[in-house]
PDB file of N, CA and C in Angstrom:
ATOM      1  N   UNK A   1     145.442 -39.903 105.873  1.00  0.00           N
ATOM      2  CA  UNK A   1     145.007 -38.615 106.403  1.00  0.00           C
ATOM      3  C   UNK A   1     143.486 -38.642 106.546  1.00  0.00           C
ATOM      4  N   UNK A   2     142.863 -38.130 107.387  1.00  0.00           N
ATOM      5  CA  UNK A   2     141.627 -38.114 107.579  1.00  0.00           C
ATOM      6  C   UNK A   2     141.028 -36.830 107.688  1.00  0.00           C
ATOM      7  N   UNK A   3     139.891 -36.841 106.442  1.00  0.00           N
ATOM      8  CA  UNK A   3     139.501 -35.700 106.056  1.00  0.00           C
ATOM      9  C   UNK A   3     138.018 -35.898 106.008  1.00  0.00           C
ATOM     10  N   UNK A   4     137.695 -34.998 106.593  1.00  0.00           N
ATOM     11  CA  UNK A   4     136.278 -34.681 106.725  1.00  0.00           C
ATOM     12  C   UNK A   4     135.601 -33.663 106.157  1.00  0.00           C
ATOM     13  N   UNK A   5     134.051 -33.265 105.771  1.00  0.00           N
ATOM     14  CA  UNK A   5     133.541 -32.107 105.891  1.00  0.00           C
ATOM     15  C   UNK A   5     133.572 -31.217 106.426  1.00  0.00           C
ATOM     16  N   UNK A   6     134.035 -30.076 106.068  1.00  0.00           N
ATOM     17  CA  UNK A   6     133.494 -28.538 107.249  1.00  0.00           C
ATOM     18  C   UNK A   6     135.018 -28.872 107.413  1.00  0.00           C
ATOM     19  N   UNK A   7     136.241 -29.451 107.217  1.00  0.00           N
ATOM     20  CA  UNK A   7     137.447 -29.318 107.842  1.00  0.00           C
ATOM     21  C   UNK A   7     137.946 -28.094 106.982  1.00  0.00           C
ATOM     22  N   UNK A   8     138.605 -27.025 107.459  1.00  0.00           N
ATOM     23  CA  UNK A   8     139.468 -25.881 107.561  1.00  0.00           C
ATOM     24  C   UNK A   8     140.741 -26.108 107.081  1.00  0.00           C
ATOM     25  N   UNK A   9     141.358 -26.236 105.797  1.00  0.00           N
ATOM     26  CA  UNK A   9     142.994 -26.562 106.024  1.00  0.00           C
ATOM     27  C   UNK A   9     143.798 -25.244 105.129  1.00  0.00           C
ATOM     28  N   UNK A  10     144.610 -25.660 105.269  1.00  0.00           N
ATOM     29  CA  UNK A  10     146.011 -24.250 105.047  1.00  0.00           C
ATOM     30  C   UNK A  10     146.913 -24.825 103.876  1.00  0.00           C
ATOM     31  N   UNK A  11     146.658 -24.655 103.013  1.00  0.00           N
ATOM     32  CA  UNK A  11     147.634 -25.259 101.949  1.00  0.00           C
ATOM     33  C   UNK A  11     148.670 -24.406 101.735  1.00  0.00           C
ATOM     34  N   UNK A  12     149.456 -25.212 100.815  1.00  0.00           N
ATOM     35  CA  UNK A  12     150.818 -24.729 100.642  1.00  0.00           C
ATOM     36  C   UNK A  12     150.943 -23.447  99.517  1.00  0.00           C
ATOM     37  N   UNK A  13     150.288 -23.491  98.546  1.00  0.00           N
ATOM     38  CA  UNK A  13     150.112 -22.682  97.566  1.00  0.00           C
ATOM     39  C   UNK A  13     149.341 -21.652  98.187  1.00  0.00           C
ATOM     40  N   UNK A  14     149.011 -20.289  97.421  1.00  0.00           N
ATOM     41  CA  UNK A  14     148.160 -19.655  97.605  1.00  0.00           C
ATOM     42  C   UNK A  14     147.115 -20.077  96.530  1.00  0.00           C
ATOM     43  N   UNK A  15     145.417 -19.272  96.282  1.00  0.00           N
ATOM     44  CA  UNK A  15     145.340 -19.265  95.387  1.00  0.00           C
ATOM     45  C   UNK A  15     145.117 -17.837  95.009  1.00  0.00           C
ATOM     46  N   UNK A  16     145.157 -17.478  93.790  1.00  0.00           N
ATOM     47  CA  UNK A  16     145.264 -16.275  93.108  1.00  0.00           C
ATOM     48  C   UNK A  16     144.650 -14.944  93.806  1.00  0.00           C
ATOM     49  N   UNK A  17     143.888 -15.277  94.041  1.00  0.00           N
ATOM     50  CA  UNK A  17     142.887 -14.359  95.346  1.00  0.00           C
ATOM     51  C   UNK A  17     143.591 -13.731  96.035  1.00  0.00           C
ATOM     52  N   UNK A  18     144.685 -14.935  96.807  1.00  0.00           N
ATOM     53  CA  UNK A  18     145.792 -14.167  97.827  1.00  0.00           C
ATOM     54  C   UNK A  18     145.398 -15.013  99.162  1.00  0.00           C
ATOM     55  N   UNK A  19     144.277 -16.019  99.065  1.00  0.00           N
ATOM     56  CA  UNK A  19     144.104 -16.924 100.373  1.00  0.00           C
ATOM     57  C   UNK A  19     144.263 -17.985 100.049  1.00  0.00           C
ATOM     58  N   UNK A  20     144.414 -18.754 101.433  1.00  0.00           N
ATOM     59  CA  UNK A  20     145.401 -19.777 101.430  1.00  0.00           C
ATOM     60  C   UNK A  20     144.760 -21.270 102.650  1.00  0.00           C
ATOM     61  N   UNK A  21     143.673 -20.237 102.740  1.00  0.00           N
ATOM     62  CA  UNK A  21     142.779 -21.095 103.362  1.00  0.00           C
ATOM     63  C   UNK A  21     141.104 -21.735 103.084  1.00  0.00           C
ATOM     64  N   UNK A  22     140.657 -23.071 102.796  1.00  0.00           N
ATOM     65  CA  UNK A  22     139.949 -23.701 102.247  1.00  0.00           C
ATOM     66  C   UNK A  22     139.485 -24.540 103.307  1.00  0.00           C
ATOM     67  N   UNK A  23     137.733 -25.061 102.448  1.00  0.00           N
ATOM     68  CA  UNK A  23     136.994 -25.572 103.575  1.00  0.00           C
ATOM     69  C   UNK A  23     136.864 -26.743 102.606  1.00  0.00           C
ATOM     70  N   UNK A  24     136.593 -27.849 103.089  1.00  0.00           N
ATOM     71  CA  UNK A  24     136.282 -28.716 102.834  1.00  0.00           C
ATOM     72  C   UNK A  24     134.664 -29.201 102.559  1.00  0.00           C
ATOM     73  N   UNK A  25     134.425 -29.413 101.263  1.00  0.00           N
ATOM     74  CA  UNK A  25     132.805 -29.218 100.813  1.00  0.00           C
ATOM     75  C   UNK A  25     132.686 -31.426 100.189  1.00  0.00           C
ATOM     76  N   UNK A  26     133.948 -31.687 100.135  1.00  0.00           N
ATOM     77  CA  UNK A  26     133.693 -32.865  99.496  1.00  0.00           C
ATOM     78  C   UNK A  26     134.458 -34.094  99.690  1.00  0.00           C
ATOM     79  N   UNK A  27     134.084 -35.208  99.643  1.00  0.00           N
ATOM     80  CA  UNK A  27     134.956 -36.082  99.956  1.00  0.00           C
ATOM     81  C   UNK A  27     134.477 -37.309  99.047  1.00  0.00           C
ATOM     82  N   UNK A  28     136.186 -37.686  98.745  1.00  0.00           N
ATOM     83  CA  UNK A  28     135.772 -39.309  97.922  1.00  0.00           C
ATOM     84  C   UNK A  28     137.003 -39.430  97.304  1.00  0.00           C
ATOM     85  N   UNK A  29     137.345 -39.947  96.252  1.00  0.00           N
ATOM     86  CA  UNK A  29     138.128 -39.696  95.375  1.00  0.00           C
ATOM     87  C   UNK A  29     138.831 -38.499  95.116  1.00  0.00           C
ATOM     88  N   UNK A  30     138.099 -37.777  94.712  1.00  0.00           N
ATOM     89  CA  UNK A  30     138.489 -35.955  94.473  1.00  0.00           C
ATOM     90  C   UNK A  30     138.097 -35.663  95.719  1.00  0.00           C
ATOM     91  N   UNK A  31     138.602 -34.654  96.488  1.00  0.00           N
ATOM     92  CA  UNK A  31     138.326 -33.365  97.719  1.00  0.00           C
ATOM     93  C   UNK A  31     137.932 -32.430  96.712  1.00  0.00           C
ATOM     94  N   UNK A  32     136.561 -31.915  97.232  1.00  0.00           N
ATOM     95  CA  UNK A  32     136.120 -30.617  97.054  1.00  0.00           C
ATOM     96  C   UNK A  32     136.374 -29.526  98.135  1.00  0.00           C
ATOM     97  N   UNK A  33     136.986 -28.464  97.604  1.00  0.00           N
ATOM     98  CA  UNK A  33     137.423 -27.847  98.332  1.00  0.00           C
ATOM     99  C   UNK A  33     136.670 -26.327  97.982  1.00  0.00           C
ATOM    100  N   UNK A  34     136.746 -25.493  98.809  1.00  0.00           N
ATOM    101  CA  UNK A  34     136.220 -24.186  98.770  1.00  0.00           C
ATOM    102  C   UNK A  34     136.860 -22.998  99.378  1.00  0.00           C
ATOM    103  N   UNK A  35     137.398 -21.786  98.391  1.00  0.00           N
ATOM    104  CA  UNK A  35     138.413 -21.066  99.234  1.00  0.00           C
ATOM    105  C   UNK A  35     137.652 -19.725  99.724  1.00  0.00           C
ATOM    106  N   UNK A  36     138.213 -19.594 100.844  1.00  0.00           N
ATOM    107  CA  UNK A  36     137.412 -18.652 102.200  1.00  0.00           C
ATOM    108  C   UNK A  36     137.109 -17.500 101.706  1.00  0.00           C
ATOM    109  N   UNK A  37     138.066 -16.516 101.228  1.00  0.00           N
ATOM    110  CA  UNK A  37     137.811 -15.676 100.386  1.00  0.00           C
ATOM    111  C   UNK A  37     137.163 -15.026  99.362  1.00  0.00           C
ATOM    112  N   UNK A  38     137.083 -16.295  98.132  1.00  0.00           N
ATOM    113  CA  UNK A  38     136.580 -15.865  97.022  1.00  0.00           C
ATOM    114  C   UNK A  38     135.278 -16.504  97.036  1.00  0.00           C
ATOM    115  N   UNK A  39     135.334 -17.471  97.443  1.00  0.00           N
ATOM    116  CA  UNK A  39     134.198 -18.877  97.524  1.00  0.00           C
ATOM    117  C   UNK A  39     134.254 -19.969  96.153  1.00  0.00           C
ATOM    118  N   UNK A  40     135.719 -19.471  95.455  1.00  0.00           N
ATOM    119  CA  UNK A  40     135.616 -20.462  94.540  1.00  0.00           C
ATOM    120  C   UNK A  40     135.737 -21.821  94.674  1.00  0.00           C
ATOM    121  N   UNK A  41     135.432 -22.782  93.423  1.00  0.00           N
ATOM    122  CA  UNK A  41     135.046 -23.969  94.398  1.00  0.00           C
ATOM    123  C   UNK A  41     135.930 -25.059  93.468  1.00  0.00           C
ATOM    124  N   UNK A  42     136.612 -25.792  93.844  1.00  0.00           N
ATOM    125  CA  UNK A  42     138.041 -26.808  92.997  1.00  0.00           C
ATOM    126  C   UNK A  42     138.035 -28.377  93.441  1.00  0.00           C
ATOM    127  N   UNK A  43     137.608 -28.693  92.813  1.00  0.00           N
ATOM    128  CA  UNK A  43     137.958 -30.219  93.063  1.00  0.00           C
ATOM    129  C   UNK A  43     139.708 -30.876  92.530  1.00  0.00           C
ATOM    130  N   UNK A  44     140.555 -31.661  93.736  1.00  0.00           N
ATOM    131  CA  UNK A  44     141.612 -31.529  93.358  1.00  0.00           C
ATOM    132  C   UNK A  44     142.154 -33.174  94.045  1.00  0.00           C
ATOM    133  N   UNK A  45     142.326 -33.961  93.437  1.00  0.00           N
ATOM    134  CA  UNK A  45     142.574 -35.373  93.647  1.00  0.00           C
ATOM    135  C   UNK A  45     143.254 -36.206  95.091  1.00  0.00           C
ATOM    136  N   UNK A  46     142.890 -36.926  95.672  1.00  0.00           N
ATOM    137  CA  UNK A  46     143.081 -36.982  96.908  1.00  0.00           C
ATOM    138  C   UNK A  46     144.503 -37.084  97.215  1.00  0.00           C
ATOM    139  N   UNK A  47     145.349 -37.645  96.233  1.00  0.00           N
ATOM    140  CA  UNK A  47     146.679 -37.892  96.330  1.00  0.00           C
ATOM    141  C   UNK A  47     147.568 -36.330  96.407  1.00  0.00           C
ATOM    142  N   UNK A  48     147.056 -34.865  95.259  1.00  0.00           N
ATOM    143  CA  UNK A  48     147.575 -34.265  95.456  1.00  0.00           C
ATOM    144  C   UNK A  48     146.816 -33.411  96.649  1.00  0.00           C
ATOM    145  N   UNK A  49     146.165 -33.481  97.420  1.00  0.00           N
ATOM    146  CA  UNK A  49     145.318 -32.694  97.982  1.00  0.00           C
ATOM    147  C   UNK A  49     146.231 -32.999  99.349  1.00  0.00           C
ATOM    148  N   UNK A  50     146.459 -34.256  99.387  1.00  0.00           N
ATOM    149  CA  UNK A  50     147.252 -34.509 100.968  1.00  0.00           C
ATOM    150  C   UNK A  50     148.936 -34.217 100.478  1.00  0.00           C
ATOM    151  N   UNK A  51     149.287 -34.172  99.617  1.00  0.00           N
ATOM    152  CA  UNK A  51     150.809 -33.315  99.401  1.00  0.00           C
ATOM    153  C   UNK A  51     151.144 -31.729  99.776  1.00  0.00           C
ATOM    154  N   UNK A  52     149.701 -31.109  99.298  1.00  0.00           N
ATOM    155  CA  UNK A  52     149.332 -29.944  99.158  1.00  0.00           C
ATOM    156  C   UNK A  52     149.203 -28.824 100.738  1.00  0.00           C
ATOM    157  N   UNK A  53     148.515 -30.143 101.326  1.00  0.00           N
ATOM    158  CA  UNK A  53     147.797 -29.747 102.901  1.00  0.00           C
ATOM    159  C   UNK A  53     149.015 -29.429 104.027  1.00  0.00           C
ATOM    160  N   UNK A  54     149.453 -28.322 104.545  1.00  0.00           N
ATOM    161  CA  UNK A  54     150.412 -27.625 105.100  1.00  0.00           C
ATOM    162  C   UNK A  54     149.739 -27.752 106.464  1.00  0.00           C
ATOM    163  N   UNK A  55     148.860 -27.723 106.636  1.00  0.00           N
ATOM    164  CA  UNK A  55     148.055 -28.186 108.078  1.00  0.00           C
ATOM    165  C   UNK A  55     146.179 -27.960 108.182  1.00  0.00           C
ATOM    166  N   UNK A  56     145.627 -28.368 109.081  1.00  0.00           N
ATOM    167  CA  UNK A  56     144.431 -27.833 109.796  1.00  0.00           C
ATOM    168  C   UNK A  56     144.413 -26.532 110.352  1.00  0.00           C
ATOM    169  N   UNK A  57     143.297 -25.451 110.107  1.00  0.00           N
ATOM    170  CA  UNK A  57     142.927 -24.646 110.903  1.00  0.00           C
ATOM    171  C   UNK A  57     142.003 -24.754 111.806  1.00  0.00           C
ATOM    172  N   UNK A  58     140.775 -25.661 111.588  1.00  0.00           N
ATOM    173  CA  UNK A  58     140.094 -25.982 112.648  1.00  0.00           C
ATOM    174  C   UNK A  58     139.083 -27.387 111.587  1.00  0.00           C
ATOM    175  N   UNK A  59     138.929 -28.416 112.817  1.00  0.00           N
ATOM    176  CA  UNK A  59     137.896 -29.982 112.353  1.00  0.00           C
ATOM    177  C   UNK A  59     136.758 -29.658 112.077  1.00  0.00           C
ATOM    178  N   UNK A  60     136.195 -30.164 111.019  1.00  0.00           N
ATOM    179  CA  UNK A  60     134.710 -29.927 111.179  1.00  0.00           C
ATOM    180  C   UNK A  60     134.446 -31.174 111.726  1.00  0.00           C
ATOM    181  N   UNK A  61     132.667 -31.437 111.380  1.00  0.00           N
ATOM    182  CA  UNK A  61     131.830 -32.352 112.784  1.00  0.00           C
ATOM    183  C   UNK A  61     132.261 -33.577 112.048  1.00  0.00           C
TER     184      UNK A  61
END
């Protein structure tokens, strides 16, 4: 899967907030992720991060 910065994705879970949509702040090993809503910020392992990922909302650059 190819994941970039600034990418937009839609996971499967919510998080507690009630959104369900996250930006992408990090890449490597762990995805840092950031949710739209709250602005909280989760680092979550690349293996479960691409199980997790229900689709793109929009690519970053």
């Amino acid at each position: 899967m190819e994941i970039k910065i600034g990418d937009l994705v839609r996971l499967k879970k919510k998080h507690p907030c009630g959104s369900d949509e996250w930006q992408v702040i990090r890449v490597g090993a762990d995805i840092g992720i950031r949710c739209q809503k709250c602005h909280r910020r989760v680092l979550v392992e690349r293996g479960v991060f691409e199980r997790r990922v229900k689709g793109f909302h929009s690519k970053g650059s």
